[in-house]
N, C-alpha and C. Protein backbone atom coordinates (compact mmCIF):
# COMPACT_ATOMS: atom_id res chain seq x y z
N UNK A 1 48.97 -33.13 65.29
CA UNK A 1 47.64 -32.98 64.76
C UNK A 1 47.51 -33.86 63.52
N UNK A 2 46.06 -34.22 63.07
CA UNK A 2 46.44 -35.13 62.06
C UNK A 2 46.41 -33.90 60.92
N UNK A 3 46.65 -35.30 59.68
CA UNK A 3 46.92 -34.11 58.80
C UNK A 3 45.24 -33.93 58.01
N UNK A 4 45.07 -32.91 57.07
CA UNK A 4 44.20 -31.99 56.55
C UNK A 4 43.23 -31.88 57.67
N UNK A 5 43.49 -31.08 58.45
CA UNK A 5 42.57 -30.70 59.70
C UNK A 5 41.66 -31.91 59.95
N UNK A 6 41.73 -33.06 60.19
CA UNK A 6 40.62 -33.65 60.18
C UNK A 6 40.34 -33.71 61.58
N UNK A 7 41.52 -33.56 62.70
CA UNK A 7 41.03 -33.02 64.22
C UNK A 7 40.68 -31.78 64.64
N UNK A 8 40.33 -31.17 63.96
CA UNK A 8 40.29 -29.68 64.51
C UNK A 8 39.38 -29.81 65.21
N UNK A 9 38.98 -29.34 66.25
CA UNK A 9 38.21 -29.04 67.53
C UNK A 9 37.79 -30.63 67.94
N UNK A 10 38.68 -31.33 67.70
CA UNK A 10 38.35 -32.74 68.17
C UNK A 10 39.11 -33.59 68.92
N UNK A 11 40.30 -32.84 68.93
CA UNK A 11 41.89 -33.52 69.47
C UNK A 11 42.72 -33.27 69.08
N UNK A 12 43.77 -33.02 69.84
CA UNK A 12 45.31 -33.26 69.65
C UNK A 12 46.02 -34.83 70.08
N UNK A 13 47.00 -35.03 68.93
CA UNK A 13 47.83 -36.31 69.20
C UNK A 13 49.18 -35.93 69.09
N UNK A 14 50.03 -36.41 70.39
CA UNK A 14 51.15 -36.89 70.58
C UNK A 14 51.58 -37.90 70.17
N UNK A 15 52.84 -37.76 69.36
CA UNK A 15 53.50 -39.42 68.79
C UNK A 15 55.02 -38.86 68.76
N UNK A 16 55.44 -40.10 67.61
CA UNK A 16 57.39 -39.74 67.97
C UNK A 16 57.44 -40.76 66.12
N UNK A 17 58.35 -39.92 65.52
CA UNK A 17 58.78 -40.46 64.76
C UNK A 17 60.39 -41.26 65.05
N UNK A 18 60.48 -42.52 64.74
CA UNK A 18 61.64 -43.60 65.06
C UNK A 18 62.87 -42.90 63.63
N UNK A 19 63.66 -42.51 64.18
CA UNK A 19 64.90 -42.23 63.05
C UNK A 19 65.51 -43.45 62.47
N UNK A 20 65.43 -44.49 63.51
CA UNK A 20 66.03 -46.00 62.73
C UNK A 20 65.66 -46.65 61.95
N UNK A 21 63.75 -46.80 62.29
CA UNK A 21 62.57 -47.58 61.41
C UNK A 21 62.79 -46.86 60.48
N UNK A 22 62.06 -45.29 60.54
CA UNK A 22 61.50 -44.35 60.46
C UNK A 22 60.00 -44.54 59.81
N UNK A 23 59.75 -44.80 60.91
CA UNK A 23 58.34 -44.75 61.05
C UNK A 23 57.69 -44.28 62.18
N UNK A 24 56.38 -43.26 61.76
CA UNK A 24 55.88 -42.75 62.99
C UNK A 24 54.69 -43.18 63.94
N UNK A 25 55.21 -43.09 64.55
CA UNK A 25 54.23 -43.97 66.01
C UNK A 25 53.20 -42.45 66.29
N UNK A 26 51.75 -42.71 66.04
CA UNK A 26 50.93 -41.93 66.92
C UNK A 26 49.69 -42.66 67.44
N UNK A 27 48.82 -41.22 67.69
CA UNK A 27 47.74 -41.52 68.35
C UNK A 27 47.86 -42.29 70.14
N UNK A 28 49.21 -42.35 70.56
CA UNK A 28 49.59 -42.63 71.58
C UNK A 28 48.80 -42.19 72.93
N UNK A 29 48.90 -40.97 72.47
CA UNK A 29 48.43 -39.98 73.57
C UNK A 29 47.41 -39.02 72.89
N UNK A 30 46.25 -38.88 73.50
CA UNK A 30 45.24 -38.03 72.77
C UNK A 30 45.14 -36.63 73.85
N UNK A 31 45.29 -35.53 73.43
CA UNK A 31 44.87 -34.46 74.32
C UNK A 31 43.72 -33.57 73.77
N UNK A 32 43.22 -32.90 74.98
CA UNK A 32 41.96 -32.08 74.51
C UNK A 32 42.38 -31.18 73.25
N UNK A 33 41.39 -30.73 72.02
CA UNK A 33 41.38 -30.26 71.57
C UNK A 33 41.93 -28.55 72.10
N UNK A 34 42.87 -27.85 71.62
CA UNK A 34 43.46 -26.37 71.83
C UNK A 34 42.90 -25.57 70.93
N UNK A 35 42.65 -24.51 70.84
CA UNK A 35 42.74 -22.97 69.93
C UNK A 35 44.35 -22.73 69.64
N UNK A 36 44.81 -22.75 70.59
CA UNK A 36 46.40 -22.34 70.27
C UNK A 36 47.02 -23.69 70.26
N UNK A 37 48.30 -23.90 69.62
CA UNK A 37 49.33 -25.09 69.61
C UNK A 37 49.99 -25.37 70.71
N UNK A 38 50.06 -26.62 70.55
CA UNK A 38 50.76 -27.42 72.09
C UNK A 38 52.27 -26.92 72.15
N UNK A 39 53.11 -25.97 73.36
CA UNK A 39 53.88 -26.36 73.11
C UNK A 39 54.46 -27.18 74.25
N UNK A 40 55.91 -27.72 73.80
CA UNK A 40 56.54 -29.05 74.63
C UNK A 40 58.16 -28.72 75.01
N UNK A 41 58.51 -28.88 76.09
CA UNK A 41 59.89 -28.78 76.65
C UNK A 41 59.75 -30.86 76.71
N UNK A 42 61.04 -30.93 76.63
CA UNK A 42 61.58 -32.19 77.29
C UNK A 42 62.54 -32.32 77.90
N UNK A 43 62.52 -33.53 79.25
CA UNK A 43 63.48 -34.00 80.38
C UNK A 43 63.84 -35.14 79.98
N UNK A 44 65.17 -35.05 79.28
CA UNK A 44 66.17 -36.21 79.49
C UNK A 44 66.41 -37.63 80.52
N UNK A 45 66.74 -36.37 81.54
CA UNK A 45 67.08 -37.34 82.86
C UNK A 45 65.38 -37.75 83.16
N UNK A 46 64.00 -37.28 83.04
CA UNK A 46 62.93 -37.96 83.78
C UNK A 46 62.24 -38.59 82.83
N UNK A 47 62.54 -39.11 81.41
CA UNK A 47 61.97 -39.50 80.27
C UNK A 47 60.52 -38.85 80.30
N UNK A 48 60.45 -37.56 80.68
CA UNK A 48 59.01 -37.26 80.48
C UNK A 48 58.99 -35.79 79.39
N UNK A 49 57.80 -35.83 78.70
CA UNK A 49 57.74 -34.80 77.57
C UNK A 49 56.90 -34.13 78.79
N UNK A 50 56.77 -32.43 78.70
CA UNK A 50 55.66 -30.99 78.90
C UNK A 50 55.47 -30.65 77.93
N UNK A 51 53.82 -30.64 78.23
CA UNK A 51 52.98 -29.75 77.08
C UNK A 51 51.98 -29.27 77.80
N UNK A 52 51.75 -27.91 77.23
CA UNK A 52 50.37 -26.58 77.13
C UNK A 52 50.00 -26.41 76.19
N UNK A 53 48.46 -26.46 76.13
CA UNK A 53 47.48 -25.83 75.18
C UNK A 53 47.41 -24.65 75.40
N UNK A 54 46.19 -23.83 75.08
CA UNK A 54 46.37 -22.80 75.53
C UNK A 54 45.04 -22.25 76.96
N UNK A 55 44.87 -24.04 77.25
CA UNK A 55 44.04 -24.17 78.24
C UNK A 55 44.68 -24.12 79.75
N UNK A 56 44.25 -24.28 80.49
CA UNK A 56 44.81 -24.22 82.04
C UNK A 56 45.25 -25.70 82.59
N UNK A 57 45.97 -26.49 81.56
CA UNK A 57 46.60 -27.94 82.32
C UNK A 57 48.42 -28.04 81.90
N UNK A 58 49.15 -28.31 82.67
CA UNK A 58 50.23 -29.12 82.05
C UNK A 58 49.90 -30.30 81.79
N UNK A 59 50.27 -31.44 80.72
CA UNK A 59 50.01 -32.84 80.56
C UNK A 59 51.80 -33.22 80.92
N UNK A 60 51.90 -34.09 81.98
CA UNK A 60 53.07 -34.66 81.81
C UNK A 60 53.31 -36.05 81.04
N UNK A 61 53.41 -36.30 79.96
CA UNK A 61 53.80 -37.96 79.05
C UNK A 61 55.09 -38.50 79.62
N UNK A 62 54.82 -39.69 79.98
CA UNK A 62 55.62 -40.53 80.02
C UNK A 62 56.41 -41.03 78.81
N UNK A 63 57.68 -40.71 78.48
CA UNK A 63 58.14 -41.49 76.81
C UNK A 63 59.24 -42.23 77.77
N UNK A 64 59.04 -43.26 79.00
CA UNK A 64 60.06 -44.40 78.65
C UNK A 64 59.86 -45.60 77.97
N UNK A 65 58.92 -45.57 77.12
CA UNK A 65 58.49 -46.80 76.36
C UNK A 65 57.78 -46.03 74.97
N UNK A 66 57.89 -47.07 74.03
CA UNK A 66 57.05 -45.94 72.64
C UNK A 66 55.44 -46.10 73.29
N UNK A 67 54.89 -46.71 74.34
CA UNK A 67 53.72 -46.46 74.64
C UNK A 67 53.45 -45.44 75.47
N UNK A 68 53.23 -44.25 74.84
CA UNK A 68 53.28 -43.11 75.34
C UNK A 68 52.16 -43.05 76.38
N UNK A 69 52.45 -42.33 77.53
CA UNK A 69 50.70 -42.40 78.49
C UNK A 69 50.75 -40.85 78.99
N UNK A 70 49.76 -40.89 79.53
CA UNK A 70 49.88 -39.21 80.35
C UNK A 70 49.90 -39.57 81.69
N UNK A 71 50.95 -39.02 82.10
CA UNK A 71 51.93 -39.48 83.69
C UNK A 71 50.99 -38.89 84.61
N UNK A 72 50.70 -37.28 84.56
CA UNK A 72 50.04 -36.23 85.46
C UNK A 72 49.72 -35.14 84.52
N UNK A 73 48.09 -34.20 85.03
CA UNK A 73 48.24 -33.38 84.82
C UNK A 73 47.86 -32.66 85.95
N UNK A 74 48.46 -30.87 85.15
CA UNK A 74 48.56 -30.48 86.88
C UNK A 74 47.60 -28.94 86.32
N UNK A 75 46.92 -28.70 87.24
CA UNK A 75 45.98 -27.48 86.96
C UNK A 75 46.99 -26.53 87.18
N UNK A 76 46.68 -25.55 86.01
CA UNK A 76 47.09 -24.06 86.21
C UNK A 76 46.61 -23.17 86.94
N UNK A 77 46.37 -23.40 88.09
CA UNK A 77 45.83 -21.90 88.74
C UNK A 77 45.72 -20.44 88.04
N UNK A 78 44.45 -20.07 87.92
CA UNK A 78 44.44 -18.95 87.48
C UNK A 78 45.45 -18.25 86.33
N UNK A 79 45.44 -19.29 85.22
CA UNK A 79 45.91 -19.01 83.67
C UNK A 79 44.61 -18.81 82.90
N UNK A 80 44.26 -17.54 82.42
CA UNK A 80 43.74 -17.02 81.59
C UNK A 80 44.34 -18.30 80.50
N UNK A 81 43.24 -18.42 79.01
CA UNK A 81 43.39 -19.20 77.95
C UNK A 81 44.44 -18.29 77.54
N UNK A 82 45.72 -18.89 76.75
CA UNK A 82 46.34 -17.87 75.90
C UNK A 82 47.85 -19.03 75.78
N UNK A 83 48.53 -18.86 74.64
CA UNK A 83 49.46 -19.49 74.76
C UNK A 83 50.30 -19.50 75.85
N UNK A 84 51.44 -20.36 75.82
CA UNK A 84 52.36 -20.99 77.15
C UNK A 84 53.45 -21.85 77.09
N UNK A 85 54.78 -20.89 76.92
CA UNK A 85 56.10 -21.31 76.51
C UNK A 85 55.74 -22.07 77.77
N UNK A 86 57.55 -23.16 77.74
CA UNK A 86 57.87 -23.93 78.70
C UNK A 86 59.49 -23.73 78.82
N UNK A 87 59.86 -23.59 79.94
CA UNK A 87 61.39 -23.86 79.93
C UNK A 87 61.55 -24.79 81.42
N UNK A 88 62.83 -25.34 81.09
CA UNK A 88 63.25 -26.68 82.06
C UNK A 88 64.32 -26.06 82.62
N UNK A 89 64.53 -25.79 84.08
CA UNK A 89 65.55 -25.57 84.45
C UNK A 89 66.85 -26.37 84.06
N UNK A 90 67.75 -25.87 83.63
CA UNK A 90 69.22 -26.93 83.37
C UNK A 90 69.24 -28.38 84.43
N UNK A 91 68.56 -28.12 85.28
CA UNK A 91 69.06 -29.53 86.51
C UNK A 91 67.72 -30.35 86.53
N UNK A 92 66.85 -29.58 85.22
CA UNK A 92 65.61 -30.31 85.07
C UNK A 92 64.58 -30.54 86.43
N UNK A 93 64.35 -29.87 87.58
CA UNK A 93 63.87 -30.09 88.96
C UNK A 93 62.63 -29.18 88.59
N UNK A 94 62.85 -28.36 87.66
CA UNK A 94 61.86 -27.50 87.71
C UNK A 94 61.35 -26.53 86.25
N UNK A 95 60.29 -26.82 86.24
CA UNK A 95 59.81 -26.33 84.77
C UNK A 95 59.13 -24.68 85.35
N UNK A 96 59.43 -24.00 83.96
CA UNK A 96 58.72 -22.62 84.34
C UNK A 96 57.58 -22.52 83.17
N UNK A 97 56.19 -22.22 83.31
CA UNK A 97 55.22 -21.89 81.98
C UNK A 97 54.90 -20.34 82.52
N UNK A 98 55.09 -20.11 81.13
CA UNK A 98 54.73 -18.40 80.88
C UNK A 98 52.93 -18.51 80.99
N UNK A 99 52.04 -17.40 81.28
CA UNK A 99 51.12 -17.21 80.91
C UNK A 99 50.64 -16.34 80.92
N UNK A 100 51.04 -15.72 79.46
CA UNK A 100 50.85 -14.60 78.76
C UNK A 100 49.63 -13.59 79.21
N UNK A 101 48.67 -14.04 79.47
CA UNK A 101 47.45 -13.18 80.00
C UNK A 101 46.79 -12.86 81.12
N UNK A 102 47.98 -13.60 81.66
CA UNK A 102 48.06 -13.83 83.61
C UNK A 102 48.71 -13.01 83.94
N UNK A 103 49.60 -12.73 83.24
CA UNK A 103 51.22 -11.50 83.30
C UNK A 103 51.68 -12.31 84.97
N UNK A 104 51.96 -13.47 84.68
CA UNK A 104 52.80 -14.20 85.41
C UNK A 104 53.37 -15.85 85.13
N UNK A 105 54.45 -16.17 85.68
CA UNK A 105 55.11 -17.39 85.16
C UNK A 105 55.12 -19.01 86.77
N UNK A 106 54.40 -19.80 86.52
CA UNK A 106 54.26 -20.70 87.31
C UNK A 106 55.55 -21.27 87.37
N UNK A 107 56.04 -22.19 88.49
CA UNK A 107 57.67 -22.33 88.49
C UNK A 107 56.88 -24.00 88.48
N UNK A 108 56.56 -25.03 88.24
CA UNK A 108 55.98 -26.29 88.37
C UNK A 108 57.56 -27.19 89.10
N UNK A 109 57.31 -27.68 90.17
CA UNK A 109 58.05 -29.05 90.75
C UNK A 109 58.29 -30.13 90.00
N UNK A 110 59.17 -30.63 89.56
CA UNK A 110 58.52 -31.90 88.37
C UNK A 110 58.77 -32.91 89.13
N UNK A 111 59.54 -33.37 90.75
CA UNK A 111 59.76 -33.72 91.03
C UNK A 111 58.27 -34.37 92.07
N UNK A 112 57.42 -33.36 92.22
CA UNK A 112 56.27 -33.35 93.72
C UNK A 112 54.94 -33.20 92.19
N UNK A 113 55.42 -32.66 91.40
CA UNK A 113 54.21 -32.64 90.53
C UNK A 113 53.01 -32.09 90.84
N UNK A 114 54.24 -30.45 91.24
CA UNK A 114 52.97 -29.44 91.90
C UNK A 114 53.32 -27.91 91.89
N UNK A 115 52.57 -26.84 91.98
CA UNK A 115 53.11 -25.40 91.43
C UNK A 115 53.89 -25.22 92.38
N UNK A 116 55.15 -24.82 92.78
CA UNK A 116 56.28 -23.99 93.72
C UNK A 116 55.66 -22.84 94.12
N UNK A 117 55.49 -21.91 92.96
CA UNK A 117 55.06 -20.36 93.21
C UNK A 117 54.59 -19.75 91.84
N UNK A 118 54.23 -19.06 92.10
CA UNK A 118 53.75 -17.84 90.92
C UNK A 118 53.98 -16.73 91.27
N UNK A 119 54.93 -16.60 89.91
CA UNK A 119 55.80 -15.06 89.57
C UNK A 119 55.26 -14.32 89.19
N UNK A 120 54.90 -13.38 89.49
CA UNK A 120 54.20 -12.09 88.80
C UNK A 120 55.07 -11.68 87.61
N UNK A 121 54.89 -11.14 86.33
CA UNK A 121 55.51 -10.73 85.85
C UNK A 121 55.00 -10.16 84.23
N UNK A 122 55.59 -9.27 83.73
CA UNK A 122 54.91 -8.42 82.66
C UNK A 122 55.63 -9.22 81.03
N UNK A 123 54.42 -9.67 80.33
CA UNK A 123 55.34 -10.08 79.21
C UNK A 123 55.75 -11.26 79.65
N UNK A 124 55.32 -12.61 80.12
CA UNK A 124 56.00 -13.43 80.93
C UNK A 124 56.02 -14.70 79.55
N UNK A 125 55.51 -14.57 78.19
CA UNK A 125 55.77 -15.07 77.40
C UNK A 125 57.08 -14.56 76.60
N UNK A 126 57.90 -13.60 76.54
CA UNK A 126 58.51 -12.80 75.67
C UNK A 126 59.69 -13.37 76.81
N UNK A 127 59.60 -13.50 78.11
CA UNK A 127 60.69 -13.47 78.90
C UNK A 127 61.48 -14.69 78.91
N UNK A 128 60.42 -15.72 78.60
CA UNK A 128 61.13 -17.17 78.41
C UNK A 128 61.42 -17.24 77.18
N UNK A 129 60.98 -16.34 76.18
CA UNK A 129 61.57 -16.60 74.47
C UNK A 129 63.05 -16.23 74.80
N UNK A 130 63.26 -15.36 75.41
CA UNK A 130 64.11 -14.99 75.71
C UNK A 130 65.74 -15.69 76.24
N UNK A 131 64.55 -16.44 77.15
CA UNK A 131 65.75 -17.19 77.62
C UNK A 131 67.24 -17.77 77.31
């Protein structure tokens, strides 16, 4: 976000600060403005960042280059607005988002870049804190 709110209800930005330069690269990637904060899992092996607002999209970013882009996004089926952990399976094939007001957890393909299934489940934000 930039700094002193000057995006609020106007956008979110994705960037990456360089540890070598150290200097930070943004405005790369612009996403819709959220109520709640983006959060982000990352894949190693697929150079791609996940992020949720607390709207109904995953954004997948491409970071194999500092020109960050948005790879895919993939609709949430029936996610109520509300925040939305992320966890990456260890073999990275498969991302899980909680959604807290759905009282269920989407299993996302990262591979087909498409929902597997939807888990029913109670607390399905508390369960991936958990993890």
């Amino acid at each position: 976000m930039l700094s002193q709110r000057r995006a609020v209800y106007q956008a979110a930005y994705f960037g990456s600060y360089n540890l070598d330069t150290r200097e930070f690269n943004f405005l790369h990637v612009i996403l819709p403005w959220s109520d709640n904060p983006y959060y982000m899992a990352y894949s190693s092996k697929r150079n791609e960042v996940y992020m949720v607002g607390a709207h109904d999209k995953l954004y997948i970013i491409d970071t194999r280059s500092e020109d960050y882009m948005i790879k895919t996004v993939i609709d949430l089926l029936g996610k109520i607005p509300s925040p939305s952990r992320i966890l990456i399976r260890p073999d990275e094939k498969v991302a899980f988002v909680s959604c807290v007001y759905s009282n269920f957890v989407l299993a996302i393909d990262l591979e087909n870049k498409a929902i597997l299934k939807t888990i029913p489940i109670e607390a399905p934000y508390l369960m991936i804190l958990l993890e």
